[in-house]
Structure formats: C-alpha cells, structure tokens
C-alpha atoms as a PDB file:
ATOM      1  CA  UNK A   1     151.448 103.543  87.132  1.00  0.00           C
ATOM      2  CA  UNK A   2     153.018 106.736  85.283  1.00  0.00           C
ATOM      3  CA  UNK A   3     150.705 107.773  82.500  1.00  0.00           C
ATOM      4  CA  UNK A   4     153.625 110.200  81.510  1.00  0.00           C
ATOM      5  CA  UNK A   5     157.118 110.198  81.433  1.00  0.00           C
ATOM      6  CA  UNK A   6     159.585 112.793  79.952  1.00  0.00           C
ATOM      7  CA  UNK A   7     163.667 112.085  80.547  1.00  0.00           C
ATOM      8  CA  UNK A   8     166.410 114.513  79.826  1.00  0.00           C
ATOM      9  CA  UNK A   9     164.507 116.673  77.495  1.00  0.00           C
ATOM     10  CA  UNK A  10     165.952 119.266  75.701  1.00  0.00           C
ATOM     11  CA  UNK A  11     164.348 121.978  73.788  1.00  0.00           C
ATOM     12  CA  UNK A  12     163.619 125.341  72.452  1.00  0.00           C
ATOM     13  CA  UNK A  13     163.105 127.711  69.474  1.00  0.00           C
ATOM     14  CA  UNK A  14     166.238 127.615  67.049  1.00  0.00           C
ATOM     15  CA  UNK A  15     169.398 128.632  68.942  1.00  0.00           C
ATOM     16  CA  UNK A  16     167.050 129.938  71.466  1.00  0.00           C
ATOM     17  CA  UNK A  17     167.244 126.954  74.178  1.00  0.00           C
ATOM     18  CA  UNK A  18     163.844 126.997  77.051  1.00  0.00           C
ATOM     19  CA  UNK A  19     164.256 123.586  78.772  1.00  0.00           C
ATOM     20  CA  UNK A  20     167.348 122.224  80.229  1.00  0.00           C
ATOM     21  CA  UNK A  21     167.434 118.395  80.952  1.00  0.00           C
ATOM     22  CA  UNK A  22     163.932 117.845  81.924  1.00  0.00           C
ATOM     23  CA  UNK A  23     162.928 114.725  83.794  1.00  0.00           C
ATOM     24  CA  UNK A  24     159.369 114.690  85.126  1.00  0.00           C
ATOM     25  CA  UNK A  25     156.905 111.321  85.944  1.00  0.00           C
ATOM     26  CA  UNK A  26     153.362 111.926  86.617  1.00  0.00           C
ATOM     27  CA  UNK A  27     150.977 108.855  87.546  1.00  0.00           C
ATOM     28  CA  UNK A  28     148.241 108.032  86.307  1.00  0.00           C
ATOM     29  CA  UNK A  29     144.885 110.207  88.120  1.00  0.00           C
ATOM     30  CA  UNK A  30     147.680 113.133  89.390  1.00  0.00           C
ATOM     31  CA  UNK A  31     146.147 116.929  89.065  1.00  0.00           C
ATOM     32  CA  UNK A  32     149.384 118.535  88.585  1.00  0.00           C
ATOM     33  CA  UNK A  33     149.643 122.133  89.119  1.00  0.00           C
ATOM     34  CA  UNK A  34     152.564 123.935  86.747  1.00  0.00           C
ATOM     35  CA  UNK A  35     154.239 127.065  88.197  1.00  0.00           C
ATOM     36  CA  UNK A  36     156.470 129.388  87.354  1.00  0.00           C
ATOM     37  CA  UNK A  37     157.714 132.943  86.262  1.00  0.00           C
ATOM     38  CA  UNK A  38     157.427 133.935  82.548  1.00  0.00           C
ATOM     39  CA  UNK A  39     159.687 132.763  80.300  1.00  0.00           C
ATOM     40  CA  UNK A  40     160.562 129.780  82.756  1.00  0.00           C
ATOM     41  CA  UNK A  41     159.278 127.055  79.857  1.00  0.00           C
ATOM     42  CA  UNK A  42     155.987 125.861  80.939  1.00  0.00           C
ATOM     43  CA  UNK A  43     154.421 126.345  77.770  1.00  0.00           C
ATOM     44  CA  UNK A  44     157.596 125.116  76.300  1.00  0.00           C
ATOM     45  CA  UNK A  45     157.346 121.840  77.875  1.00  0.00           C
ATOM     46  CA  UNK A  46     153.666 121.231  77.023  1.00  0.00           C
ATOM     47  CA  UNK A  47     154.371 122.015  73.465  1.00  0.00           C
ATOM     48  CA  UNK A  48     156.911 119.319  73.315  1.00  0.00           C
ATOM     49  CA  UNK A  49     154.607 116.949  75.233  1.00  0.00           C
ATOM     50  CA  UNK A  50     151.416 117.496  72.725  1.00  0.00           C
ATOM     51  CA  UNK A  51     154.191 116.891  69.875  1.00  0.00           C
ATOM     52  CA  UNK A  52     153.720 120.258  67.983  1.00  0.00           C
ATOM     53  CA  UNK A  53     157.792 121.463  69.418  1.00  0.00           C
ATOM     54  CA  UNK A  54     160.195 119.015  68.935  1.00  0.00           C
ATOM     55  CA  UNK A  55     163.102 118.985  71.369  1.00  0.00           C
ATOM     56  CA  UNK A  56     166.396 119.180  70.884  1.00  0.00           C
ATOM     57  CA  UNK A  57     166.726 115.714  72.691  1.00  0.00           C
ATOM     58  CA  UNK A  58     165.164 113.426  75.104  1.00  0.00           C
ATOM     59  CA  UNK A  59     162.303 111.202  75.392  1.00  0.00           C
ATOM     60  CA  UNK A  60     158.699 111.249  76.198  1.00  0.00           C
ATOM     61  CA  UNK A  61     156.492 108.407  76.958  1.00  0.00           C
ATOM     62  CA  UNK A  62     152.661 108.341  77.227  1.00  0.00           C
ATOM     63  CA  UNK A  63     151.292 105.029  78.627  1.00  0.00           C
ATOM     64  CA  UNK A  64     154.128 103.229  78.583  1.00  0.00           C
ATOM     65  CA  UNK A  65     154.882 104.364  74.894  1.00  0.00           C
ATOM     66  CA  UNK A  66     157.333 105.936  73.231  1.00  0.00           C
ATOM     67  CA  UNK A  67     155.702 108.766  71.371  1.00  0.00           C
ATOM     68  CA  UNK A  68     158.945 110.887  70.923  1.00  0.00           C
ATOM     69  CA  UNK A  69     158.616 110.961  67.177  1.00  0.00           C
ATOM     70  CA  UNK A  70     154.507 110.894  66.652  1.00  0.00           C
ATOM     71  CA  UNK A  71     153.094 113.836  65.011  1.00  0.00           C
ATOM     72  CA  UNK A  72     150.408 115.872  67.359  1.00  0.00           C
ATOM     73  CA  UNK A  73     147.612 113.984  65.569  1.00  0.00           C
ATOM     74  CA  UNK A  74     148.723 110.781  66.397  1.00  0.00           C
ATOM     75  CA  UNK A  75     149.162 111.808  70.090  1.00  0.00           C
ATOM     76  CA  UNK A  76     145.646 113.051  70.464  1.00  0.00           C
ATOM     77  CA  UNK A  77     144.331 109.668  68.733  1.00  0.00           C
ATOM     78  CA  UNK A  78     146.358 108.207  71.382  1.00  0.00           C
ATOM     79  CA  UNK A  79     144.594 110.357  74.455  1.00  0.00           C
ATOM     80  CA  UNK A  80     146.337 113.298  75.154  1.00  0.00           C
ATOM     81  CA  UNK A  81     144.193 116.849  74.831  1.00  0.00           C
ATOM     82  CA  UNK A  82     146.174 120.512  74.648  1.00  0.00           C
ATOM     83  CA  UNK A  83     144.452 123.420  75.679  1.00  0.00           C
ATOM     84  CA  UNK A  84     146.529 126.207  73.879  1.00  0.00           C
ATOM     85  CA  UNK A  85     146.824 129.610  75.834  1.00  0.00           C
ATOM     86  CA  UNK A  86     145.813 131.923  72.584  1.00  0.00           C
ATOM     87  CA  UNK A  87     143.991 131.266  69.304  1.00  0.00           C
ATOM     88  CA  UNK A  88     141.963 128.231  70.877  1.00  0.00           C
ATOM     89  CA  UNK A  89     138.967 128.728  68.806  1.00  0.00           C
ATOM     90  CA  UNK A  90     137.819 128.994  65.605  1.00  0.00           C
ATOM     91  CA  UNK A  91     135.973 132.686  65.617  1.00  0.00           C
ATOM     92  CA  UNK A  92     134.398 132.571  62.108  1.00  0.00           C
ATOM     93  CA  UNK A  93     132.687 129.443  63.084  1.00  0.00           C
ATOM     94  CA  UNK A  94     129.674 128.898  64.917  1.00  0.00           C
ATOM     95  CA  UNK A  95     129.679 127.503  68.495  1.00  0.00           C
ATOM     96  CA  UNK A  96     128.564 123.905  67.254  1.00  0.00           C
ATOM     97  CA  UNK A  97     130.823 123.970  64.380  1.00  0.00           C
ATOM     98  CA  UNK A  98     133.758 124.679  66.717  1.00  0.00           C
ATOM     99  CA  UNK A  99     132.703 121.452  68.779  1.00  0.00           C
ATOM    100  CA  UNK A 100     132.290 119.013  65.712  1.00  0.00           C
ATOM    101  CA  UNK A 101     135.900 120.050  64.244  1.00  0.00           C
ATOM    102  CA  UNK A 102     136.713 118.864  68.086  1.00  0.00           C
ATOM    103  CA  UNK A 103     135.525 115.394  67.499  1.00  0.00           C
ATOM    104  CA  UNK A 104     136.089 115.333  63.826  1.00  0.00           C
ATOM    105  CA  UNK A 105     137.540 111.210  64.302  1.00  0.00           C
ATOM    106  CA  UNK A 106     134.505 110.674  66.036  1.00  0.00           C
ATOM    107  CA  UNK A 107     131.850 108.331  64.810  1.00  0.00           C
ATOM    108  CA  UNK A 108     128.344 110.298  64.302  1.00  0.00           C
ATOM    109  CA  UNK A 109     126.949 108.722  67.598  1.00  0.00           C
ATOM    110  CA  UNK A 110     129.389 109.672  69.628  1.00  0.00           C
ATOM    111  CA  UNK A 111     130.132 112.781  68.420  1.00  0.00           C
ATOM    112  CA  UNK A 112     126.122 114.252  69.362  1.00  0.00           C
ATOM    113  CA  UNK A 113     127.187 111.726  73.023  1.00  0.00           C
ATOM    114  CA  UNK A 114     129.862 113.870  73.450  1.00  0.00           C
ATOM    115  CA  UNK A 115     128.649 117.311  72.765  1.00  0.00           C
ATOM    116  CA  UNK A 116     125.541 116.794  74.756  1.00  0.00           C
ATOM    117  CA  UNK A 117     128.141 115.468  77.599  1.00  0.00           C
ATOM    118  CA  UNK A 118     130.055 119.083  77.408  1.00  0.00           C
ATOM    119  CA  UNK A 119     127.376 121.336  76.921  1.00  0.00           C
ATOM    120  CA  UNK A 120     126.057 119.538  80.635  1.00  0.00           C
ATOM    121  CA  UNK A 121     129.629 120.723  81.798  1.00  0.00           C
ATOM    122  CA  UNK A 122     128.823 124.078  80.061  1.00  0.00           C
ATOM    123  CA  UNK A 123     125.021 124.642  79.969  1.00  0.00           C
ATOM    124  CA  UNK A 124     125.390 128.365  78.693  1.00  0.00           C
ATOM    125  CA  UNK A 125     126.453 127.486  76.000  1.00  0.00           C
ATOM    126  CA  UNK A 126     123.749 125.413  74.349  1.00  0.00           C
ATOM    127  CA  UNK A 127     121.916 129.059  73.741  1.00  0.00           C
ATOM    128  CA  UNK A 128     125.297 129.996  71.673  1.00  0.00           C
ATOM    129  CA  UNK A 129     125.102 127.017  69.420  1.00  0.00           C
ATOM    130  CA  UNK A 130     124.455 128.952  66.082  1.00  0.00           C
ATOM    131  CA  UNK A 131     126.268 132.137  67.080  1.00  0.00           C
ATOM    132  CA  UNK A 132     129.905 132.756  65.657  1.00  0.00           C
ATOM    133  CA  UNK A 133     132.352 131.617  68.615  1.00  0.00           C
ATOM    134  CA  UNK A 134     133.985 134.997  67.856  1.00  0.00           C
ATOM    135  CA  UNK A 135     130.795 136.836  69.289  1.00  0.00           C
ATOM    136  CA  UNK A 136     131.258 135.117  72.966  1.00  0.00           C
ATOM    137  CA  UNK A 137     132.349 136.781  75.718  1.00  0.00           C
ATOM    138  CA  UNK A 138     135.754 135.869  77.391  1.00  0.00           C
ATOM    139  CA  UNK A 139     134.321 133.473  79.821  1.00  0.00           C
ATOM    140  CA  UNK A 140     132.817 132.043  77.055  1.00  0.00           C
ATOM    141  CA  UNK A 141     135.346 131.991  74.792  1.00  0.00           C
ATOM    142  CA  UNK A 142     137.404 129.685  77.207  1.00  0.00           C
ATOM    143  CA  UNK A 143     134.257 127.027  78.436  1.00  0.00           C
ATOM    144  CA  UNK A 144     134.372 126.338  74.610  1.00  0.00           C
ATOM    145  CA  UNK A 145     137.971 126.145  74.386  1.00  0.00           C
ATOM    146  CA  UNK A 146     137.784 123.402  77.182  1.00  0.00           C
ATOM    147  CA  UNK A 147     134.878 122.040  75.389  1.00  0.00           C
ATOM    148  CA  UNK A 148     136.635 121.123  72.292  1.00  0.00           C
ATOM    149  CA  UNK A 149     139.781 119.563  74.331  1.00  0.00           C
ATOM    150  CA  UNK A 150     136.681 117.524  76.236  1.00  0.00           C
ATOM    151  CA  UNK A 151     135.451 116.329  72.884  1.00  0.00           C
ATOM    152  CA  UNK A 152     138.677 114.154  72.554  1.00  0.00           C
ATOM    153  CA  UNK A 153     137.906 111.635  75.621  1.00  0.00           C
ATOM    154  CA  UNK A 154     141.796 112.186  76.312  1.00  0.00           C
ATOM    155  CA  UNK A 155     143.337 110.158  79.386  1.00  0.00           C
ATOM    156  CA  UNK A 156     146.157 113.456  79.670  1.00  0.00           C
ATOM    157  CA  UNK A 157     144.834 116.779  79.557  1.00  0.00           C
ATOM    158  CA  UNK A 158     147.328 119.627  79.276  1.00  0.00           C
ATOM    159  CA  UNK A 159     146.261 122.948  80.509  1.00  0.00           C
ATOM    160  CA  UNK A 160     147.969 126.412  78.903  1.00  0.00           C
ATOM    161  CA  UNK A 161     146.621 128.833  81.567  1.00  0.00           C
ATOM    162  CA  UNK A 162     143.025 128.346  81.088  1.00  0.00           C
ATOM    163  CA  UNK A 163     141.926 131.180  83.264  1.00  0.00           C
ATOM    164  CA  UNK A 164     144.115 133.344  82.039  1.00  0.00           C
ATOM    165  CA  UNK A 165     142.633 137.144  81.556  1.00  0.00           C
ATOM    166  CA  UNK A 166     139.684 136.201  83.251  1.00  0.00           C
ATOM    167  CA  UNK A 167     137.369 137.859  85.867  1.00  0.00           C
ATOM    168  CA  UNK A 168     137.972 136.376  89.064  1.00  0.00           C
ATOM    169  CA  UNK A 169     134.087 134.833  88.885  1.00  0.00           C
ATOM    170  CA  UNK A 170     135.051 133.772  85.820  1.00  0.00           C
ATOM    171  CA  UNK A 171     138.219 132.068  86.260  1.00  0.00           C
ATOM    172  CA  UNK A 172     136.581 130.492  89.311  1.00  0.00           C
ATOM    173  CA  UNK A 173     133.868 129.229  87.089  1.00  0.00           C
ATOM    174  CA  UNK A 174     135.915 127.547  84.080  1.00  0.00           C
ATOM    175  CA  UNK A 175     137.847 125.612  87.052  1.00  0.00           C
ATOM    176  CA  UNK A 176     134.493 124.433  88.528  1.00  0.00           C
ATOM    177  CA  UNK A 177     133.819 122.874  85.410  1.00  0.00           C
ATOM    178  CA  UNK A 178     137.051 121.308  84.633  1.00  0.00           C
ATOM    179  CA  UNK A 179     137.080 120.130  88.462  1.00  0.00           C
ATOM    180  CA  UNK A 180     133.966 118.438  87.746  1.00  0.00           C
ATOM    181  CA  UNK A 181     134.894 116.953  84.418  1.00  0.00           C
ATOM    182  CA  UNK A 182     137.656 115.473  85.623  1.00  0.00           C
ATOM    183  CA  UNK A 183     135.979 113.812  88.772  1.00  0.00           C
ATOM    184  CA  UNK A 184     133.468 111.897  85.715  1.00  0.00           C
ATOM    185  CA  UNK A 185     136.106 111.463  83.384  1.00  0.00           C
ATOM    186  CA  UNK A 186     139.210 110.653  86.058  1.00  0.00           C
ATOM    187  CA  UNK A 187     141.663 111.160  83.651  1.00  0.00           C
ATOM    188  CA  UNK A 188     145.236 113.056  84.098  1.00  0.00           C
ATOM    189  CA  UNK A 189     145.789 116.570  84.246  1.00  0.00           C
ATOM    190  CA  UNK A 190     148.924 118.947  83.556  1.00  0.00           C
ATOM    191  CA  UNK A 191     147.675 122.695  84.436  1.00  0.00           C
ATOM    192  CA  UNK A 192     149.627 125.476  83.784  1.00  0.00           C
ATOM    193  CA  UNK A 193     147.833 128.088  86.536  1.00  0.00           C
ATOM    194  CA  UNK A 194     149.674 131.020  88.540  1.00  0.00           C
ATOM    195  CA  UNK A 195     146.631 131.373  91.368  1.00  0.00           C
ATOM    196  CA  UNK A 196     147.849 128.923  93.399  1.00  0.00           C
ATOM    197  CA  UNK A 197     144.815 129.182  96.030  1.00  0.00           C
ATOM    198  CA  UNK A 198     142.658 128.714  92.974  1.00  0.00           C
ATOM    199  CA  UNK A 199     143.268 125.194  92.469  1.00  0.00           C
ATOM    200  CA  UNK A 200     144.780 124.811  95.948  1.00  0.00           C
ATOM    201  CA  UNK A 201     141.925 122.060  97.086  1.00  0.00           C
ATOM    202  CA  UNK A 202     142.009 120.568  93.493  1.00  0.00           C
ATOM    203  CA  UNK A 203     145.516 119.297  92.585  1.00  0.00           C
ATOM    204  CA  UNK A 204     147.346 116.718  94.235  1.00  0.00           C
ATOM    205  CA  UNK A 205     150.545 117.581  92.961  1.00  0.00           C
ATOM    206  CA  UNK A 206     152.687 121.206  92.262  1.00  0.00           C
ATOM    207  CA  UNK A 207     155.635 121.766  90.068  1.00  0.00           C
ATOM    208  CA  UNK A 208     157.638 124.810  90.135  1.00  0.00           C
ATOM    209  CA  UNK A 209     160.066 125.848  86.981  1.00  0.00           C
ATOM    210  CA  UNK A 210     162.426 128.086  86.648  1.00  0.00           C
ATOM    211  CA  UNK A 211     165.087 128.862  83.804  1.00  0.00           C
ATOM    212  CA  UNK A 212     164.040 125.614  82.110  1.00  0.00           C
ATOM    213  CA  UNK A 213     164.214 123.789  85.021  1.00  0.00           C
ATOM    214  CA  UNK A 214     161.909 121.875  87.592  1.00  0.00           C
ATOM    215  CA  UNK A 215     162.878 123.181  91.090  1.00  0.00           C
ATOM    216  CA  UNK A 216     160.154 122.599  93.153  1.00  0.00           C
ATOM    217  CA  UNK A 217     158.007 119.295  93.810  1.00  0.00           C
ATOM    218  CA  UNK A 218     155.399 119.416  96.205  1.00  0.00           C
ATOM    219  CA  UNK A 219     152.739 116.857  96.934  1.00  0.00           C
ATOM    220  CA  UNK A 220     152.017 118.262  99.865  1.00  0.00           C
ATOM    221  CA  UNK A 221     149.904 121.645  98.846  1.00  0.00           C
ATOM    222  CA  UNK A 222     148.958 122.886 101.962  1.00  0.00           C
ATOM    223  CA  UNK A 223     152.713 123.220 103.221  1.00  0.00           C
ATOM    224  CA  UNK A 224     153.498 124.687  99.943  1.00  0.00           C
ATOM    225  CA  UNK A 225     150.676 127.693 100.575  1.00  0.00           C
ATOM    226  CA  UNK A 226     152.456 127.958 104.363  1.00  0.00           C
ATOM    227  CA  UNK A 227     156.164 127.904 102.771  1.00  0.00           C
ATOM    228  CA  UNK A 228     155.712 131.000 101.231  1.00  0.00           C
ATOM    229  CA  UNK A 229     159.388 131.624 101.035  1.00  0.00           C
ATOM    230  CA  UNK A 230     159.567 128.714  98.036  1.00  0.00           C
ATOM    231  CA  UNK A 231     156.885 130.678  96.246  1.00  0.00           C
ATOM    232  CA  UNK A 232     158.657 133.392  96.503  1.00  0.00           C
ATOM    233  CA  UNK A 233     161.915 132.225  95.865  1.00  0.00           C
ATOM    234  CA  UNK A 234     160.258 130.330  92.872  1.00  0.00           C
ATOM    235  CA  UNK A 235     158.844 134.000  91.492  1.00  0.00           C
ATOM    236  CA  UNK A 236     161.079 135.975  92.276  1.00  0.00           C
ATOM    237  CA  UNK A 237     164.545 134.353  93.299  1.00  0.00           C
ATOM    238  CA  UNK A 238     165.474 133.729  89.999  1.00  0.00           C
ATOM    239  CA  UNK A 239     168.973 134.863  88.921  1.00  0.00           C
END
C-alpha cells in the first residue's frame, strides 16, 4: 500500500519554476534514497510534500488522503516529520527545551516516553540536556535535529541531507542511528543523501532528479553502484 503519492506536481519560487510534472508513489516501509545535482529540486519537492511550498499544481496524498491544501501543522499531526537542511534547531535553547518544543502536542507522559526513547537513539546527548543547543558540536547539532523529527512518532520521515557537512565518522554515525530508529519504528523514509555507498545497504529504493524531473528509478541498488554511467549521467549529464 502507497503511504505517499504525489501526481503531476508543479512548483517553485514565484516565476522561478523547480519541479516539472512530478509523479512519484512510495509504499508503505520503502527507504528511499533522493539523488541529484544542485538545483535539481529535491529540497523543492520535500518542501511541497511537508506543506510549507505550495505548488503551482498537482496533488499529494498521504495515506490515502488528500492533504494538498493542509497547512504543515496539520500534516505533521497527521504523521509526516521534515528534517530541514539549515536552521533545524533552536540555538538559544537548551538541549531539552529543543526536544519538548518537538513534542509540544504531546501529552506529558508521552512526551518524557519519547525523549527517553531518543536520547537511547542518541545517548550523548543526555550529558547536553541543560546546555544551549547552540554550544553542540556539528555532529551534535544534527543527532538533535533528528531527535526532534523522532519526537513526532511520524509514519513518513523526510530527510534534507542529514549528513550534510559532516565528518565522515560523523555522517556515518547520524545514519547508524536513523538506521536503527527506523528498524523499531518501521515507518517510511524519503532521504535526500549524495553518498550513495553511505546508505547503499540501507535503502530499498533510489531516485535520481534532474531539472525538476525524476529520471532515474532503481530498486535494485547494487546494479545502480555497478551502472556507474547513470550516476554519472545523473551528475553530470545534465544539459
């Protein structure tokens, strides 16, 4: 069953137009792996999805739903989580005030349930509870970023490049968590992630965009990593 499904969307920034008739279906339990160049509308598309850039035209359905003219709010109620790439924390706040803003809708019970569940997903972080989030480190910057889209107990979590400007131990270590946060929570994922051999074991499914466009849909991962002429093509043939 498709947890998400987008048809001939349409969108962009004023006269500015990113995506170009986009239809996409992802099912229900699918790690899906977003590629592309710069500029090709990946974080285009999960704006429009999370409901904070409305498109042009088309339609996007969550569960079965239409949810094409719900605000953001109303999709997160619903179950979808957004990871932005930039400006995902609150810095003047402490660690724990960041994760209770998180989980703001959430009764107190399951509010302390939940940020005892992701501080087990990220244990260093328990010694940063009353230090201001804008003190961590990069690393730890991000595990709380993740943490506060974990708070939400989404079914559809979208990704922005949640490695991104990370050490490579780093990096690897934010996608161990997620990895195993998704494995308790089996819920959907939509990663935006250019180290394909990162998540290469991880994701059962890879799309490629380019110019507002999907062209590339791989399920099988392994042949993608062997094709390297479609990553390349994908990167680079662009014109």
């Amino acid at each position: 069953m498709n947890i998400l499904e987008i048809k001939e969307i349409e969108a962009g920034y004023g006269a500015r137009q990113v995506l170009f008739g986009i239809d996409l279906s992802i099912e229900k339990g699918q790690r899906v792996l977003l590629m592309g160049p710069n500029g090709s509308g990946k974080s285009t598309l999960l704006r429009v999805i999370i409901g904070i850039l409305k498109p042009y035209r088309g339609t996007v359905y969550f569960d079965g739903k239409d949810i094409s003219k719900l605000s953001a709010e109303k999709r997160v109620r619903m179950g979808i989580s957004y990871l932005r790439q930039y400006k995902n924390i609150f810095p003047g706040l402490t660690v724990q005030e960041n994760l209770i803003l998180a989980g703001y809708y959430l009764d107190q019970q399951k509010l302390k349930e939940k940020i005892d569940w992701v501080l087990s997903i990220f244990p260093f972080l328990k010694d940063k509870l009353n230090g201001r989030a804008g003190l961590l480190s990069g690393g730890e910057r991000q595990a709380l970023a993740v943490s506060m889209v974990l708070m939400q107990d989404a079914e559809l979590l979208l990704l922005d490049e949640p490695t991104a400007g990370l050490a490579p131990k780093a990096a690897e270590e934010i996608l161990n968590s997620i990895k195993s946060a998704q494995e308790q929570l089996n819920n959907t994922i939509l990663i935006v992630e250019h180290n394909l051999k990162l998540v290469s074991g991880w994701v059962t499914r890879v799309l490629g965009m380019v110019q507002g466009k999907i062209a590339l849909d791989y399920t099988d991962i392994d042949m993608l990593i062997k094709n390297k002429g479609e990553l390349e093509k994908l990167y680079f043939g662009a014109t």
